[in-house]
PDB file of N, CA and C in Angstrom:
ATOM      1  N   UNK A   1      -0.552 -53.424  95.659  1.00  0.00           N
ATOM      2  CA  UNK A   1       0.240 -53.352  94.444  1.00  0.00           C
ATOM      3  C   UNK A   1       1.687 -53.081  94.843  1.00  0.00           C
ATOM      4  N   UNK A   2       2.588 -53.722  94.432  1.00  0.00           N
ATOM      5  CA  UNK A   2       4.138 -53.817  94.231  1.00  0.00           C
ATOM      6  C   UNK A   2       4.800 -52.352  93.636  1.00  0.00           C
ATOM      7  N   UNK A   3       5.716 -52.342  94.500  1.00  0.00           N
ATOM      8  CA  UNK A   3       6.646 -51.358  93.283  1.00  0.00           C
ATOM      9  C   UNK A   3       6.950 -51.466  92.005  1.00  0.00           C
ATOM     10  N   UNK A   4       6.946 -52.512  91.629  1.00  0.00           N
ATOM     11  CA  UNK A   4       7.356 -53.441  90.860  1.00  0.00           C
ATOM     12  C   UNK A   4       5.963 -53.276  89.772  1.00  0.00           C
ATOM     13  N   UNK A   5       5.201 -52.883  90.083  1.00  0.00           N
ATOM     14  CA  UNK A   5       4.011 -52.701  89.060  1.00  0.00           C
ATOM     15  C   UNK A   5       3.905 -51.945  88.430  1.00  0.00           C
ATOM     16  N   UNK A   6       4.423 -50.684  88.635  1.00  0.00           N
ATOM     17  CA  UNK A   6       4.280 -49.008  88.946  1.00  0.00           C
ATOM     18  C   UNK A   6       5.808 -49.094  87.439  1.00  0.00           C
ATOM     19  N   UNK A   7       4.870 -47.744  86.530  1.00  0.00           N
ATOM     20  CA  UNK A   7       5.956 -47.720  85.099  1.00  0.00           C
ATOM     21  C   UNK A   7       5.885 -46.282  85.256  1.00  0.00           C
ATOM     22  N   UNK A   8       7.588 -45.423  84.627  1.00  0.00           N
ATOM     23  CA  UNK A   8       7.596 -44.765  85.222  1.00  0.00           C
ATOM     24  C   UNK A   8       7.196 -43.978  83.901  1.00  0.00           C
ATOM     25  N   UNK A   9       6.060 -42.568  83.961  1.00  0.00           N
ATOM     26  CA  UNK A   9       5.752 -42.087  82.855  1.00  0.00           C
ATOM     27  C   UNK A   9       5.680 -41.277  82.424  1.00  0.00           C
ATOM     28  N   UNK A  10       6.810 -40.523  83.290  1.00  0.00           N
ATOM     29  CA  UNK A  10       7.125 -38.874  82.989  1.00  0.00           C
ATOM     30  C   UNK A  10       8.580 -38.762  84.299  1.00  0.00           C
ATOM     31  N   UNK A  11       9.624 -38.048  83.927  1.00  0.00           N
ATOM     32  CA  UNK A  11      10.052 -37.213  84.929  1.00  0.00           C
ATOM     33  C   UNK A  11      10.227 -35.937  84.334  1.00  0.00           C
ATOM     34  N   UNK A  12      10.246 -35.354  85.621  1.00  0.00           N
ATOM     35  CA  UNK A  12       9.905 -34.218  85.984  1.00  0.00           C
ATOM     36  C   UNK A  12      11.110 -33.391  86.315  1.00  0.00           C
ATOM     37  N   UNK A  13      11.488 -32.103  85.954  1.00  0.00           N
ATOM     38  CA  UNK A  13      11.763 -31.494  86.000  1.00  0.00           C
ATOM     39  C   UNK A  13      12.557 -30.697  87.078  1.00  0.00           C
ATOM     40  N   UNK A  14      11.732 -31.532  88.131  1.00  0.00           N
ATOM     41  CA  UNK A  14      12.100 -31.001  89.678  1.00  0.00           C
ATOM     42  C   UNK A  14      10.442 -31.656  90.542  1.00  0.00           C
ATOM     43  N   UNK A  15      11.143 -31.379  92.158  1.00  0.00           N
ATOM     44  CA  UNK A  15       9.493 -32.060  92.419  1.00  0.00           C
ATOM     45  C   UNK A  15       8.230 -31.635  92.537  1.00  0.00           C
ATOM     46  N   UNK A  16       8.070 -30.482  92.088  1.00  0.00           N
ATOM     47  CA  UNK A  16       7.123 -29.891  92.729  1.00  0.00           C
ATOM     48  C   UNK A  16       6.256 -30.437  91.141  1.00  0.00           C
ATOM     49  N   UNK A  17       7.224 -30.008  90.163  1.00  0.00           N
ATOM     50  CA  UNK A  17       6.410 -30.182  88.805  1.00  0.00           C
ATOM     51  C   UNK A  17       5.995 -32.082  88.676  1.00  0.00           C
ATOM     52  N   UNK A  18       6.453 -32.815  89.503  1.00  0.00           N
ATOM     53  CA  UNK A  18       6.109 -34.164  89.629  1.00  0.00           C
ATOM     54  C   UNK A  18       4.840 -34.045  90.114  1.00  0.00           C
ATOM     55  N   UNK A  19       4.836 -33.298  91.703  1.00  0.00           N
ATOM     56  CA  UNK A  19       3.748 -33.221  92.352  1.00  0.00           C
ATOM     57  C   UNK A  19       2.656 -33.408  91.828  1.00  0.00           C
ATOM     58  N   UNK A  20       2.560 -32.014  90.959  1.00  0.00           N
ATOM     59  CA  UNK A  20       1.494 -31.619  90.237  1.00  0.00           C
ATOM     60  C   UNK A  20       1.212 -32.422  89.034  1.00  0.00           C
ATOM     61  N   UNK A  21       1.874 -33.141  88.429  1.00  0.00           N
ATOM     62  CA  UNK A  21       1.037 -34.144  87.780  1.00  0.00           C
ATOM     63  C   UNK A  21       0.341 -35.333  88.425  1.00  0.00           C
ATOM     64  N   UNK A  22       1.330 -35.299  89.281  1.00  0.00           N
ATOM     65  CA  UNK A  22       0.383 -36.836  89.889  1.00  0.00           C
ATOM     66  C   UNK A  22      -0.751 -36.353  90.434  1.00  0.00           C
ATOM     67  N   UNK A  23      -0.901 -35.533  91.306  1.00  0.00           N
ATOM     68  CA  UNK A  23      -2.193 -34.804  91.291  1.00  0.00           C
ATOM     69  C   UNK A  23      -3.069 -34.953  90.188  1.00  0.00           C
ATOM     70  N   UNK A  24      -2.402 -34.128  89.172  1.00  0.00           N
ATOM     71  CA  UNK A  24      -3.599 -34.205  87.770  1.00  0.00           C
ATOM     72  C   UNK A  24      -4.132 -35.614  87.863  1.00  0.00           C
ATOM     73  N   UNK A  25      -3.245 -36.172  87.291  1.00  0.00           N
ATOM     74  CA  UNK A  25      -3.468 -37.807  87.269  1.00  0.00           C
ATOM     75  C   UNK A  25      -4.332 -38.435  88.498  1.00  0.00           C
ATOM     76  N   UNK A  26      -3.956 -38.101  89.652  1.00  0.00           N
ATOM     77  CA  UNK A  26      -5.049 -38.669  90.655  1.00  0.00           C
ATOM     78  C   UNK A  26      -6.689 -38.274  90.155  1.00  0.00           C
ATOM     79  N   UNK A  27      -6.419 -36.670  89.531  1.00  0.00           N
ATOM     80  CA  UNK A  27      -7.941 -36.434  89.725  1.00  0.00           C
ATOM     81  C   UNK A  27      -8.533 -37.030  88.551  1.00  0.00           C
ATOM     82  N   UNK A  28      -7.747 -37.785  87.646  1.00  0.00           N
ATOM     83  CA  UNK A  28      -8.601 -38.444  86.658  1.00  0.00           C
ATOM     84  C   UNK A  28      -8.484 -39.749  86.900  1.00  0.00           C
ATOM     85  N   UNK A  29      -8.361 -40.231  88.001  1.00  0.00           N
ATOM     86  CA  UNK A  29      -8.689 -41.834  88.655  1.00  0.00           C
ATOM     87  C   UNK A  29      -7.371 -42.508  88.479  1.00  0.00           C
ATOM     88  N   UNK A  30      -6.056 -42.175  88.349  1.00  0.00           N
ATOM     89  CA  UNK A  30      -5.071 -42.808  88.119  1.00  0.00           C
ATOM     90  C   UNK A  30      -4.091 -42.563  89.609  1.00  0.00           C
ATOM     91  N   UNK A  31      -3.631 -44.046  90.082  1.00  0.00           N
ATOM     92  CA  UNK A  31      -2.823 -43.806  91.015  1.00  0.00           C
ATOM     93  C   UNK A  31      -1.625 -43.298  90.775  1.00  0.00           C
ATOM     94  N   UNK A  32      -1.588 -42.377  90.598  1.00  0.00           N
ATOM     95  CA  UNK A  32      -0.069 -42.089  90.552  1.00  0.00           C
ATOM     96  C   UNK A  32       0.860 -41.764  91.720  1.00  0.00           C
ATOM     97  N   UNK A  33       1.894 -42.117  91.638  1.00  0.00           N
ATOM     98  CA  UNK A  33       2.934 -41.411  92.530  1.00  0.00           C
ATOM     99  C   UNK A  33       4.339 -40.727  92.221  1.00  0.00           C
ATOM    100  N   UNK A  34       5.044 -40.559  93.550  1.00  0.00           N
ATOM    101  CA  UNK A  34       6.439 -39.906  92.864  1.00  0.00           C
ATOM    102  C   UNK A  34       7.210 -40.609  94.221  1.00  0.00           C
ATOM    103  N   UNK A  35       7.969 -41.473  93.483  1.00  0.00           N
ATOM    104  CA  UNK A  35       8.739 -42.168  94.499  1.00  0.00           C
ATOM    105  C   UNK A  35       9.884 -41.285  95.197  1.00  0.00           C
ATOM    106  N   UNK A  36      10.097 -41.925  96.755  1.00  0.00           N
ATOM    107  CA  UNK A  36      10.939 -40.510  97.322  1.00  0.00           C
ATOM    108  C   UNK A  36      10.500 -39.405  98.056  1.00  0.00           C
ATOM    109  N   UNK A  37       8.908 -39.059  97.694  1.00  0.00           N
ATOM    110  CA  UNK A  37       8.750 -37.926  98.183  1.00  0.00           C
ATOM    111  C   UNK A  37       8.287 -38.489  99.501  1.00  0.00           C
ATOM    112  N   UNK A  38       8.437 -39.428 100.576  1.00  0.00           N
ATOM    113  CA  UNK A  38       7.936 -39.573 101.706  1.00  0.00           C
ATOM    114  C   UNK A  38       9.428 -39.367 102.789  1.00  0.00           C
ATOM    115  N   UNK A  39      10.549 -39.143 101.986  1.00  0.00           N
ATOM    116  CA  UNK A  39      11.504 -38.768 102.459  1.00  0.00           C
ATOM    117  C   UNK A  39      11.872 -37.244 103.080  1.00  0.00           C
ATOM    118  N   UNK A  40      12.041 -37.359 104.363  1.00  0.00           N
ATOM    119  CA  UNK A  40      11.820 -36.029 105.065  1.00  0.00           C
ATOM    120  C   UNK A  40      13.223 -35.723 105.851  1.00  0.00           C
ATOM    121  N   UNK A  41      14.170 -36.443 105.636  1.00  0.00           N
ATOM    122  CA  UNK A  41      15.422 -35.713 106.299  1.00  0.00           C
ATOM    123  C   UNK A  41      16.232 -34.749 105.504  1.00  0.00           C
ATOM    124  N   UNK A  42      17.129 -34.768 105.774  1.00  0.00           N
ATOM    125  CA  UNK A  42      17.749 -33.606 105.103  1.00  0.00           C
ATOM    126  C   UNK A  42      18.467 -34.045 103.662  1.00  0.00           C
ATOM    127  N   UNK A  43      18.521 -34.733 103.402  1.00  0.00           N
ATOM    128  CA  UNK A  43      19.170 -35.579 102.071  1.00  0.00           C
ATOM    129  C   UNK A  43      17.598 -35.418 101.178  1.00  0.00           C
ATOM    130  N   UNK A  44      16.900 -35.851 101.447  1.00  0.00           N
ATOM    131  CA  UNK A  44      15.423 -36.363 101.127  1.00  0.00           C
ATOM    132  C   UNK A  44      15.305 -34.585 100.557  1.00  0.00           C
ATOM    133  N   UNK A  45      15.408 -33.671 101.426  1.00  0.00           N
ATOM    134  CA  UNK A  45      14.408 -32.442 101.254  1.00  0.00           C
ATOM    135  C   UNK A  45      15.612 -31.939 100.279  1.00  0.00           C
ATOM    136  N   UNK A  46      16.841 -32.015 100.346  1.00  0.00           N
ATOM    137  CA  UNK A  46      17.149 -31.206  99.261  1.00  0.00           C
ATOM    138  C   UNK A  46      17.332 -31.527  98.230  1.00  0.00           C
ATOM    139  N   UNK A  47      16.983 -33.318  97.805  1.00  0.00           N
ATOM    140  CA  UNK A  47      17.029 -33.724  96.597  1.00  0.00           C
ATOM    141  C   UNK A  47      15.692 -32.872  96.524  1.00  0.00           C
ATOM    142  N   UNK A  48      14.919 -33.451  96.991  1.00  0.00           N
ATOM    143  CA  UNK A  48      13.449 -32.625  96.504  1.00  0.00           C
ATOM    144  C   UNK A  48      13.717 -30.896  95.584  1.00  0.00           C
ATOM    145  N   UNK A  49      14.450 -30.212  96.020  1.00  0.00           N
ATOM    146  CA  UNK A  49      14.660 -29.336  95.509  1.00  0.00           C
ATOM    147  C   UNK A  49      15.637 -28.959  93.989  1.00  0.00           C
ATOM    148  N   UNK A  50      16.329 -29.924  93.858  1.00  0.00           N
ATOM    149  CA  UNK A  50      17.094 -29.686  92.758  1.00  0.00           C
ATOM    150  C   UNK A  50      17.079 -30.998  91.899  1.00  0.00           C
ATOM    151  N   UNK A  51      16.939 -32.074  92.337  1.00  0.00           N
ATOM    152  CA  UNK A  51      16.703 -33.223  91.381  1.00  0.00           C
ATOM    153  C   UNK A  51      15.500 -33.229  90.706  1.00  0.00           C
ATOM    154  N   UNK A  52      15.824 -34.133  89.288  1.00  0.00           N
ATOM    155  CA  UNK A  52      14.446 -34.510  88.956  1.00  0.00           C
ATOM    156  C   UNK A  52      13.775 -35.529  89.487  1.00  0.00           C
ATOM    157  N   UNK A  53      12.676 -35.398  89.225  1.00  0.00           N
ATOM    158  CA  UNK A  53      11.614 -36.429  90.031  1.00  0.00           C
ATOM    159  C   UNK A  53      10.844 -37.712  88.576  1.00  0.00           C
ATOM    160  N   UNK A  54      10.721 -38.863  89.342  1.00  0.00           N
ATOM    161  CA  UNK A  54       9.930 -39.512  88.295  1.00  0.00           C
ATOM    162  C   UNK A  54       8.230 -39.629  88.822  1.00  0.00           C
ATOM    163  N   UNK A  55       7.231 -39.677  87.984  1.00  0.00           N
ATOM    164  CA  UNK A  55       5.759 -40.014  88.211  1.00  0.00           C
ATOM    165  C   UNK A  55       5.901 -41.852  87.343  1.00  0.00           C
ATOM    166  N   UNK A  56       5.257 -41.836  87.986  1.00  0.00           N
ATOM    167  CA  UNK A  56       5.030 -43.883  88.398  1.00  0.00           C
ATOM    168  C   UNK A  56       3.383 -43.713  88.539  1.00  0.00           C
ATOM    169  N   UNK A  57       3.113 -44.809  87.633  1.00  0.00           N
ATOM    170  CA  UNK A  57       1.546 -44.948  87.444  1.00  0.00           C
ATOM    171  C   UNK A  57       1.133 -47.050  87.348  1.00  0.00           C
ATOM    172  N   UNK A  58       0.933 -47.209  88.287  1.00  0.00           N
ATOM    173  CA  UNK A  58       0.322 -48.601  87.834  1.00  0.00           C
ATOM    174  C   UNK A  58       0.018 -49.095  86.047  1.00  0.00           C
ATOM    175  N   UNK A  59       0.934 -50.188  85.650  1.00  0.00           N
ATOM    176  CA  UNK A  59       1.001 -50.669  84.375  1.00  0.00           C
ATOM    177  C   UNK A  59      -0.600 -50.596  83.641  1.00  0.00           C
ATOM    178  N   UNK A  60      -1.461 -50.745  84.323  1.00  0.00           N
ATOM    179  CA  UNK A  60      -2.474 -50.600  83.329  1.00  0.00           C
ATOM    180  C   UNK A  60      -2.978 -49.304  83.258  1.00  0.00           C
ATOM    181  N   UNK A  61      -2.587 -48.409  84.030  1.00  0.00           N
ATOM    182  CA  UNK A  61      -2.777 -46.568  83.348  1.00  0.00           C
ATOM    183  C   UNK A  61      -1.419 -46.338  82.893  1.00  0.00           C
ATOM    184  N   UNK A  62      -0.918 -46.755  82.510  1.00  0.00           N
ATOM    185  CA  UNK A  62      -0.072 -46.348  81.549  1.00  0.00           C
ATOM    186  C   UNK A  62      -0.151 -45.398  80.210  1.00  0.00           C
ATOM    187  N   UNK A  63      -0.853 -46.177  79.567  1.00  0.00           N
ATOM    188  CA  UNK A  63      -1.520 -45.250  77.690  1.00  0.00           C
ATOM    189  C   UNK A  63      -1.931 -44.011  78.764  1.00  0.00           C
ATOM    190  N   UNK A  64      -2.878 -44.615  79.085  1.00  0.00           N
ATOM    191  CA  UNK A  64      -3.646 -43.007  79.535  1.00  0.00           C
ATOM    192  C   UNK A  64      -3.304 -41.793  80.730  1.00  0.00           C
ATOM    193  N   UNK A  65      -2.345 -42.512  81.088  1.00  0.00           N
ATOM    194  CA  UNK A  65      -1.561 -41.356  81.934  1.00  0.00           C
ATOM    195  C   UNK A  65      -0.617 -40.722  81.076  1.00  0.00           C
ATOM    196  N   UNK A  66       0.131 -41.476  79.959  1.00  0.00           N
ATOM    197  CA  UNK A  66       1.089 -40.637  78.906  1.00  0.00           C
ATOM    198  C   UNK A  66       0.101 -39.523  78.368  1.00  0.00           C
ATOM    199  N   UNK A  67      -0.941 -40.264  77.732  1.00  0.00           N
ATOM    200  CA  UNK A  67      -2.137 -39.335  76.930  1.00  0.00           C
ATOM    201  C   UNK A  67      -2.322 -37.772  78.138  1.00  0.00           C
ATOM    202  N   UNK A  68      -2.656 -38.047  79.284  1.00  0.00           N
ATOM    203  CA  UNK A  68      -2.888 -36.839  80.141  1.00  0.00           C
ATOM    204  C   UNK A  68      -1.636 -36.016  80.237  1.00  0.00           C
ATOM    205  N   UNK A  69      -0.431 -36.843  80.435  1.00  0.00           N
ATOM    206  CA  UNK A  69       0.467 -35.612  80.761  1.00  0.00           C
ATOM    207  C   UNK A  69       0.992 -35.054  79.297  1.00  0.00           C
ATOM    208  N   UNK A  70       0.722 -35.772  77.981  1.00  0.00           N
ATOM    209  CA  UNK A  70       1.023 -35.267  76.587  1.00  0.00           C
ATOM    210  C   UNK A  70       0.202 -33.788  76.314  1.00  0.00           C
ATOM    211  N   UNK A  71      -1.239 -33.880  77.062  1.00  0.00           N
ATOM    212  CA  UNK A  71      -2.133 -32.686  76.804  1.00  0.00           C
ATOM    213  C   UNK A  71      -1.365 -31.901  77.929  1.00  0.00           C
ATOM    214  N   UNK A  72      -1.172 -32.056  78.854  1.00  0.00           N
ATOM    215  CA  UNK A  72      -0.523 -31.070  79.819  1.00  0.00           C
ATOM    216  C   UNK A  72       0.456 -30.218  79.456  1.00  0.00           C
ATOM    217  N   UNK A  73       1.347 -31.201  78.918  1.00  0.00           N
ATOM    218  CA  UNK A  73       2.495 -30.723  78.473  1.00  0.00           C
ATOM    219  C   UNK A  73       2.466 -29.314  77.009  1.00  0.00           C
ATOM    220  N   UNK A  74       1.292 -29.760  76.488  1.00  0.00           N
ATOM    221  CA  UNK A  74       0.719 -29.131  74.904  1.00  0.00           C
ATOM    222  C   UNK A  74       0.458 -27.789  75.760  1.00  0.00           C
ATOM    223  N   UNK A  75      -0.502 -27.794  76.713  1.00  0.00           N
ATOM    224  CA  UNK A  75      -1.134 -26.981  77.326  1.00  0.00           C
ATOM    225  C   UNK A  75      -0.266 -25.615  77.962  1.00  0.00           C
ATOM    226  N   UNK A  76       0.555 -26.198  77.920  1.00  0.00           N
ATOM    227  CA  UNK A  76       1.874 -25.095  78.726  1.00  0.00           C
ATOM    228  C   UNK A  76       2.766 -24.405  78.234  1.00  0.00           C
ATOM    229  N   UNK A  77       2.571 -25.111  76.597  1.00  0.00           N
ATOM    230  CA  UNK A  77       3.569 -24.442  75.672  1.00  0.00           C
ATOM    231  C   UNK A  77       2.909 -23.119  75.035  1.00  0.00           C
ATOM    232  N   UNK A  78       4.420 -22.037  75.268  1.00  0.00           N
ATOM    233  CA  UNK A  78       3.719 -20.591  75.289  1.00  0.00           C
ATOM    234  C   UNK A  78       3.426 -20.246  73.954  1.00  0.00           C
ATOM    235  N   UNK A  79       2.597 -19.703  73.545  1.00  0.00           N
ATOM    236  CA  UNK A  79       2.352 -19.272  72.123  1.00  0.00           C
ATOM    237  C   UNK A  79       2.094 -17.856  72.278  1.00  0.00           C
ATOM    238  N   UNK A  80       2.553 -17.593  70.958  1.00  0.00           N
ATOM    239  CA  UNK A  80       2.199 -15.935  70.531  1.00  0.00           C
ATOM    240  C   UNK A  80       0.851 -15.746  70.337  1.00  0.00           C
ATOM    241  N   UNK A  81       0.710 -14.278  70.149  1.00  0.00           N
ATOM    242  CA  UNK A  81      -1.254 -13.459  69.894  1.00  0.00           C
ATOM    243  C   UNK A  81      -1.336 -14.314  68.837  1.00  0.00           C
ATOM    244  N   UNK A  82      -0.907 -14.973  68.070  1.00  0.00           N
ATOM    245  CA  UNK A  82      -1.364 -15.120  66.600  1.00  0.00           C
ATOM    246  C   UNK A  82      -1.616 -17.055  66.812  1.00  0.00           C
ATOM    247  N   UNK A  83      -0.892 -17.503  67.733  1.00  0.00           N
ATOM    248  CA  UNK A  83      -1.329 -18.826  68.174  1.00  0.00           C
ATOM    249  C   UNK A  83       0.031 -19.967  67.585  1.00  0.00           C
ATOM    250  N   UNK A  84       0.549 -18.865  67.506  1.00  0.00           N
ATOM    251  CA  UNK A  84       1.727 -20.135  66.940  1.00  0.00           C
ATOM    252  C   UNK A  84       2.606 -19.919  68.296  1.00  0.00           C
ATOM    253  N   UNK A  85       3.670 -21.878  68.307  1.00  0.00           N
ATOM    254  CA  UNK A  85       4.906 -21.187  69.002  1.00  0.00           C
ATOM    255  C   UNK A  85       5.763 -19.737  68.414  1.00  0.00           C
ATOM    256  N   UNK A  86       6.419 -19.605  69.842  1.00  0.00           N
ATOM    257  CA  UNK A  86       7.457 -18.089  69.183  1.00  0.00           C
ATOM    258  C   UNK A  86       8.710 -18.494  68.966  1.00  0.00           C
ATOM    259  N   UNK A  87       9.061 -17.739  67.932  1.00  0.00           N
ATOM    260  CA  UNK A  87      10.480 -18.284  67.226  1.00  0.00           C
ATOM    261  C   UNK A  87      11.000 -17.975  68.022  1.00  0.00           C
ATOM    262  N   UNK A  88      12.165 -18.768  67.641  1.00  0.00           N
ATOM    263  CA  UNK A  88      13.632 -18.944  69.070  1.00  0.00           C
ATOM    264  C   UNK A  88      14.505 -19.656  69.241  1.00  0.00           C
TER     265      UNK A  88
END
């Protein structure tokens, strides 16, 4: 498969939080990646640290890689004892 196949379906925040979705995403059968991260010199490692990162998923996991990182994303948002977001 091409680069060229690969849609990009989340960035991220920084890379580590890329990482970890594509992970997620791997473990539910989706290739995902994060382009860049095979870059190991010194340019490479400190974008890694302060840039955002994109996750890239082959065009036909597309729907369902948005769908996974939409619950992820739900999943992380902090709520109060009572279950609502907290005002702010």
């Amino acid at each position: 498969m091409s680069d060229s196949d690969y849609v990009v379906i989340h960035t991220a925040s920084g890379y580590m939080e890329a990482k970890l979705l594509a992970g997620l995403l791997e473990a539910e059968g989706i290739a995902a990646r994060v382009p860049g991260s095979e870059l190991t010199d010194e340019v490479g490692m400190a974008r890694k640290l302060v840039a955002a990162a994109d996750v890239v998923v082959p065009g036909g996991d597309v729907e369902r890689a948005r769908d996974i990182v939409a619950a992820w994303k739900e999943s992380k948002t902090p709520t109060d004892d009572a279950g609502d977001a907290p005002a702010g």
